[in-house]
N, C-alpha and C. Protein backbone atom coordinates (compact mmCIF):
# COMPACT_ATOMS: atom_id res chain seq x y z
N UNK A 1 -17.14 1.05 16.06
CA UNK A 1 -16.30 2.17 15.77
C UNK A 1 -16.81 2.98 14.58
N UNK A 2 -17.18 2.13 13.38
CA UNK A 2 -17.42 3.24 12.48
C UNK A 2 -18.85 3.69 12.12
N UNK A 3 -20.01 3.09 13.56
CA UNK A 3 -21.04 3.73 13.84
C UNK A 3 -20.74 5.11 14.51
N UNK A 4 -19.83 5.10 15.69
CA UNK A 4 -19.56 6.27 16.42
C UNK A 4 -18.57 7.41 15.41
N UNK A 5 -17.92 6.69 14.54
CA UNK A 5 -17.36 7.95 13.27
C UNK A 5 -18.03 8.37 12.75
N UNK A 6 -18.90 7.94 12.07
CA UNK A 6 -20.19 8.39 11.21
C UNK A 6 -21.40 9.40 12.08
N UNK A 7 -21.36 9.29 13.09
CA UNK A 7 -21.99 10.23 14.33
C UNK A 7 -21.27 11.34 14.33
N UNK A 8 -19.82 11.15 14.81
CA UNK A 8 -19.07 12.06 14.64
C UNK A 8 -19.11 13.13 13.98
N UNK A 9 -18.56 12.76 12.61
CA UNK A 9 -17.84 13.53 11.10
C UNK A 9 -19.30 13.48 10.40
N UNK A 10 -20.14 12.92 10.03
CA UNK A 10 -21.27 12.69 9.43
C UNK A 10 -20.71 11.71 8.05
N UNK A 11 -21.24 11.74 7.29
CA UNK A 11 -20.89 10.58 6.31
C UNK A 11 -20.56 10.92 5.67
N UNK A 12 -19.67 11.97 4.83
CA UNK A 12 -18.91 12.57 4.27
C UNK A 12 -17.72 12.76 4.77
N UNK A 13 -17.47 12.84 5.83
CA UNK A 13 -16.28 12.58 7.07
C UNK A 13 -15.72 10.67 7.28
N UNK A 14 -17.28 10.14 7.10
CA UNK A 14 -17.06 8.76 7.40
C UNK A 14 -16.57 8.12 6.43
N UNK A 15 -17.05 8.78 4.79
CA UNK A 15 -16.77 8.29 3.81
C UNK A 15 -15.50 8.57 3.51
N UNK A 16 -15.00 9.41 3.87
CA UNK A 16 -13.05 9.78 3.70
C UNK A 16 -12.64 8.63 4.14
N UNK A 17 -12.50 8.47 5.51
CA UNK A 17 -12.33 7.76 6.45
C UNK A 17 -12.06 6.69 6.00
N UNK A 18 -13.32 5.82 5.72
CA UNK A 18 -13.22 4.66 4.69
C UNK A 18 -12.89 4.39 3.75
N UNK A 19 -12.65 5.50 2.74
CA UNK A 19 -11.52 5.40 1.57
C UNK A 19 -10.54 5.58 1.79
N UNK A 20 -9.76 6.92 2.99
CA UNK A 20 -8.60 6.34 3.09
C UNK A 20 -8.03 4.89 3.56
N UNK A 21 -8.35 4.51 4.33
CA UNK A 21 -8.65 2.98 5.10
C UNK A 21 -8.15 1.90 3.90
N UNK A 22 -8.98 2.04 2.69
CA UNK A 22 -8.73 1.22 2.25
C UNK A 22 -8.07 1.32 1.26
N UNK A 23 -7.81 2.57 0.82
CA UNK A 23 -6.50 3.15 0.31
C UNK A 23 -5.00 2.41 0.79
N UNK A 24 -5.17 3.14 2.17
CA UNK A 24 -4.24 2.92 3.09
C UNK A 24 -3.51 1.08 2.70
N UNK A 25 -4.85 0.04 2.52
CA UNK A 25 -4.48 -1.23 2.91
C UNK A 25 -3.81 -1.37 1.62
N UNK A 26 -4.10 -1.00 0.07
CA UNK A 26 -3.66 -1.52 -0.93
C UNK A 26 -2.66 -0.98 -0.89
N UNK A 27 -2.11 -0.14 -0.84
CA UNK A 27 -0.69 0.74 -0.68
C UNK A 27 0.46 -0.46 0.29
N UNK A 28 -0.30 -0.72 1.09
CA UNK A 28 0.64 -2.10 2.15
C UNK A 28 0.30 -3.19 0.97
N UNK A 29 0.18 -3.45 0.09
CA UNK A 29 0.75 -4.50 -0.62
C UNK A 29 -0.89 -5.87 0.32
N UNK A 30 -2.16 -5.08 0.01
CA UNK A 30 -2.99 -5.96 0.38
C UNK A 30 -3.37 -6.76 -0.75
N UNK A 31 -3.71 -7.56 -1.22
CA UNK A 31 -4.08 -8.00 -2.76
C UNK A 31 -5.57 -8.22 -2.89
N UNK A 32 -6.20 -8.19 -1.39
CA UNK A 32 -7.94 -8.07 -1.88
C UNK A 32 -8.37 -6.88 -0.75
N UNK A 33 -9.10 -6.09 -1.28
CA UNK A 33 -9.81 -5.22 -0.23
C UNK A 33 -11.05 -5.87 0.02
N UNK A 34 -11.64 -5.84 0.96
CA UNK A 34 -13.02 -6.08 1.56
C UNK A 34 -13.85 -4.75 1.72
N UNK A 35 -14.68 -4.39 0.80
CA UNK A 35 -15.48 -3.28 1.21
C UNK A 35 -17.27 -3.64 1.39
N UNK A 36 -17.97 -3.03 1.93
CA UNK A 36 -19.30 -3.44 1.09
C UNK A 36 -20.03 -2.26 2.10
N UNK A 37 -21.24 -1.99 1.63
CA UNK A 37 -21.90 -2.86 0.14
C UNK A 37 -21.66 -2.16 -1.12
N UNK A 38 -21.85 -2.45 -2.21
CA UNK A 38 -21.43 -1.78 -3.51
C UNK A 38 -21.82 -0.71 -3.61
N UNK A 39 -22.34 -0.01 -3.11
CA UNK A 39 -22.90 1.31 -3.02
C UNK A 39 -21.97 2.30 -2.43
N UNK A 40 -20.95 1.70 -1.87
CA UNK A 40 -19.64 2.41 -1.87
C UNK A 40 -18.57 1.88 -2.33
N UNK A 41 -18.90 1.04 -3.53
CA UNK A 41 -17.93 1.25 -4.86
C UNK A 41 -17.14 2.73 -5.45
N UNK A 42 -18.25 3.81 -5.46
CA UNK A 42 -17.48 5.04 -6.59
C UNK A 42 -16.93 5.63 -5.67
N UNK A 43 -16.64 5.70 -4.02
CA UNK A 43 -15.56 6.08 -3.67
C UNK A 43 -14.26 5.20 -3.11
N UNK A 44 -14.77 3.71 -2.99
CA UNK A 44 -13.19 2.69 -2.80
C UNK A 44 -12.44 2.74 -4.29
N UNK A 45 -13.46 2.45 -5.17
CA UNK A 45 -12.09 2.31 -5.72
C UNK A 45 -11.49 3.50 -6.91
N UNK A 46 -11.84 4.42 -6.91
CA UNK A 46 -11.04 5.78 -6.99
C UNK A 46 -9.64 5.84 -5.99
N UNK A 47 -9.84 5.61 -5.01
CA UNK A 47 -9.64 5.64 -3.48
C UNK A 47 -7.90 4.44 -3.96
N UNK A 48 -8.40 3.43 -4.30
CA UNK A 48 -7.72 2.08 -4.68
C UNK A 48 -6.51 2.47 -5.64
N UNK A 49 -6.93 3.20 -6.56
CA UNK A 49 -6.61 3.05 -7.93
C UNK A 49 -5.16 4.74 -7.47
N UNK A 50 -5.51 5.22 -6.95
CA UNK A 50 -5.10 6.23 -6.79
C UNK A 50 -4.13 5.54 -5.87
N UNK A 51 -4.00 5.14 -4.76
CA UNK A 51 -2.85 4.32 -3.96
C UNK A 51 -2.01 3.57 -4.41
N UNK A 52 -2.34 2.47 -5.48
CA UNK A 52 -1.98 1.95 -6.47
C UNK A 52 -0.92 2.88 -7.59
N UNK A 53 -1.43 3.66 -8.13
CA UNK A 53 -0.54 4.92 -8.63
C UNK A 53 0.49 5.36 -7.65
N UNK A 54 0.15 5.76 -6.45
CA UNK A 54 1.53 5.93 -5.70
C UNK A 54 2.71 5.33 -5.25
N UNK A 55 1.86 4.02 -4.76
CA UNK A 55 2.96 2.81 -4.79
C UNK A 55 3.79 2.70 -5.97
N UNK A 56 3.43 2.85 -6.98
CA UNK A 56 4.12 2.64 -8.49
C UNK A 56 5.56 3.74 -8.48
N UNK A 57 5.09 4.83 -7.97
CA UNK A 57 6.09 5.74 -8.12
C UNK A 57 6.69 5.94 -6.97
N UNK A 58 6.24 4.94 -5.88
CA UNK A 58 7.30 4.70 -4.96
C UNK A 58 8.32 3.78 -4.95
N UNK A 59 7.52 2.45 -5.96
CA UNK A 59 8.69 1.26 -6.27
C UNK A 59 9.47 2.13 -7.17
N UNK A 60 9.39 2.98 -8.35
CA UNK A 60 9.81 3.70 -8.99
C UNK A 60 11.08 4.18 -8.52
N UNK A 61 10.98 4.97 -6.93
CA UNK A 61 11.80 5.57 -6.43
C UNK A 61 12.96 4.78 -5.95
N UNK A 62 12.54 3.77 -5.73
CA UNK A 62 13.92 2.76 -5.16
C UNK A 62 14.63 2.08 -6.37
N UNK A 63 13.63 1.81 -7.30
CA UNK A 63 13.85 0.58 -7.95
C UNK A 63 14.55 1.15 -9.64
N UNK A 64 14.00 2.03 -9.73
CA UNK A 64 13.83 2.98 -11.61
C UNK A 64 12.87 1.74 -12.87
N UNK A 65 12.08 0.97 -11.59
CA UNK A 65 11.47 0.28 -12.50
C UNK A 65 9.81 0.65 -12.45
N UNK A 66 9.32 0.94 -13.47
CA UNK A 66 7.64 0.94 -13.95
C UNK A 66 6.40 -0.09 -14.11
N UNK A 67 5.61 -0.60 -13.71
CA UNK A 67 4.79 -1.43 -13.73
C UNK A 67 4.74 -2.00 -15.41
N UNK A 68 4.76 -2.98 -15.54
CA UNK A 68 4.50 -3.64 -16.95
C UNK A 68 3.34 -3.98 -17.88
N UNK A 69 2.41 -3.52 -16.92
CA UNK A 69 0.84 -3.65 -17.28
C UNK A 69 0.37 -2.29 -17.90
N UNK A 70 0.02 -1.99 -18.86
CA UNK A 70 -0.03 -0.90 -19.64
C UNK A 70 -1.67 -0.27 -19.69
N UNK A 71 -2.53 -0.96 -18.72
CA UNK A 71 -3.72 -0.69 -17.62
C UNK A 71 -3.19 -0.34 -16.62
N UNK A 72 -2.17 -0.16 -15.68
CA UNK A 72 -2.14 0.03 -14.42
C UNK A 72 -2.63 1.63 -14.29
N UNK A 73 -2.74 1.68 -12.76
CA UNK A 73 -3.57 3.33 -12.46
C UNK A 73 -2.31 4.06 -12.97
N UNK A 74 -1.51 3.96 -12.66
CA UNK A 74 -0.41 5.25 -13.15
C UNK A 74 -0.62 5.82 -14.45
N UNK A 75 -0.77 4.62 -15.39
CA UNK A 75 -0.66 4.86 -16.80
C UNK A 75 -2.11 5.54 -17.11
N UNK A 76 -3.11 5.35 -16.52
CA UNK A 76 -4.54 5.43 -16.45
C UNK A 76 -4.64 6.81 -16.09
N UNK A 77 -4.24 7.47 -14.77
CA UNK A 77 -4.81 8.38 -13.81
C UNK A 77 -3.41 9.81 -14.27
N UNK A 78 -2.34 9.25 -14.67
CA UNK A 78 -1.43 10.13 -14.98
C UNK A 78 -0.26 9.95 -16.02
N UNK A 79 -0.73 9.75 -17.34
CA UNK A 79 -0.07 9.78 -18.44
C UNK A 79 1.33 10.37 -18.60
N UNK A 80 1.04 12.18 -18.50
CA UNK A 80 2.02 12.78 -18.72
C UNK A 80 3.19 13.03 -17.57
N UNK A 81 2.46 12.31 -16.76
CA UNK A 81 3.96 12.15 -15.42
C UNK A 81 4.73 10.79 -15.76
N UNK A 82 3.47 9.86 -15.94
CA UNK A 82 4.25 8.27 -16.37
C UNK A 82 5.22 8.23 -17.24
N UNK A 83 5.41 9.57 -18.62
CA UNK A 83 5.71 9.37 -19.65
C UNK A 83 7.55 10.22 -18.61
N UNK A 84 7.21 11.25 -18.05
CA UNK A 84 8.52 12.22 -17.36
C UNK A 84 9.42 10.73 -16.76
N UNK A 85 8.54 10.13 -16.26
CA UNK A 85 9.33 8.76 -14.89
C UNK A 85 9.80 8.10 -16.41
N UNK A 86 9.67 7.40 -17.38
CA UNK A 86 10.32 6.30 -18.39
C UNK A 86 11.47 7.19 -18.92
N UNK A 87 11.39 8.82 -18.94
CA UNK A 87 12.85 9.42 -19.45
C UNK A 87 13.55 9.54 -18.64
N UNK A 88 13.45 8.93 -17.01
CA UNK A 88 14.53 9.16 -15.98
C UNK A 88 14.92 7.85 -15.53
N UNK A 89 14.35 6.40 -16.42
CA UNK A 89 15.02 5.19 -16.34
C UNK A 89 16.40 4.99 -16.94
């Protein structure tokens, strides 16, 4: 399959593809991604870290609770929104 995508879209198409993918899995509450080879490291886990951030402000949405890890992507990738979400707890 993701010989015939990469034919397709070309590898800039393929490479979305595969970051959303594995976007997609950490967002479902996956706790290890499988990618390889490391050479598509600088787009998984941008890809990761950014899904991770959304989930946060989706538990956010149900819950009015914030991740406790003061590394997490939220705090990392979007400061001045993280800081708007702790004045609406």
């Amino acid at each position: 399959m993701w010989t015939q995508a990469r034919e397709l879209w070309g590898f800039k198409g393929w490479s979305a593809a595969d970051a959303g993918l594995e976007a997609l899995s950490s967002f479902f509450y996956h706790d290890m991604v499988f990618s390889g080879p490391m050479a598509g490291a600088t787009r998984i886990f941008p890809a990761v870290a950014m899904a991770d951030a959304f989930l946060a402000t989706s538990v956010f949405a149900e819950t009015k609770k914030l991740p406790d890890d003061p590394n997490h992507p939220l705090y990392k990738l979007f400061p001045d929104f993280a800081d708007q979400l702790k004045t609406l707890q």
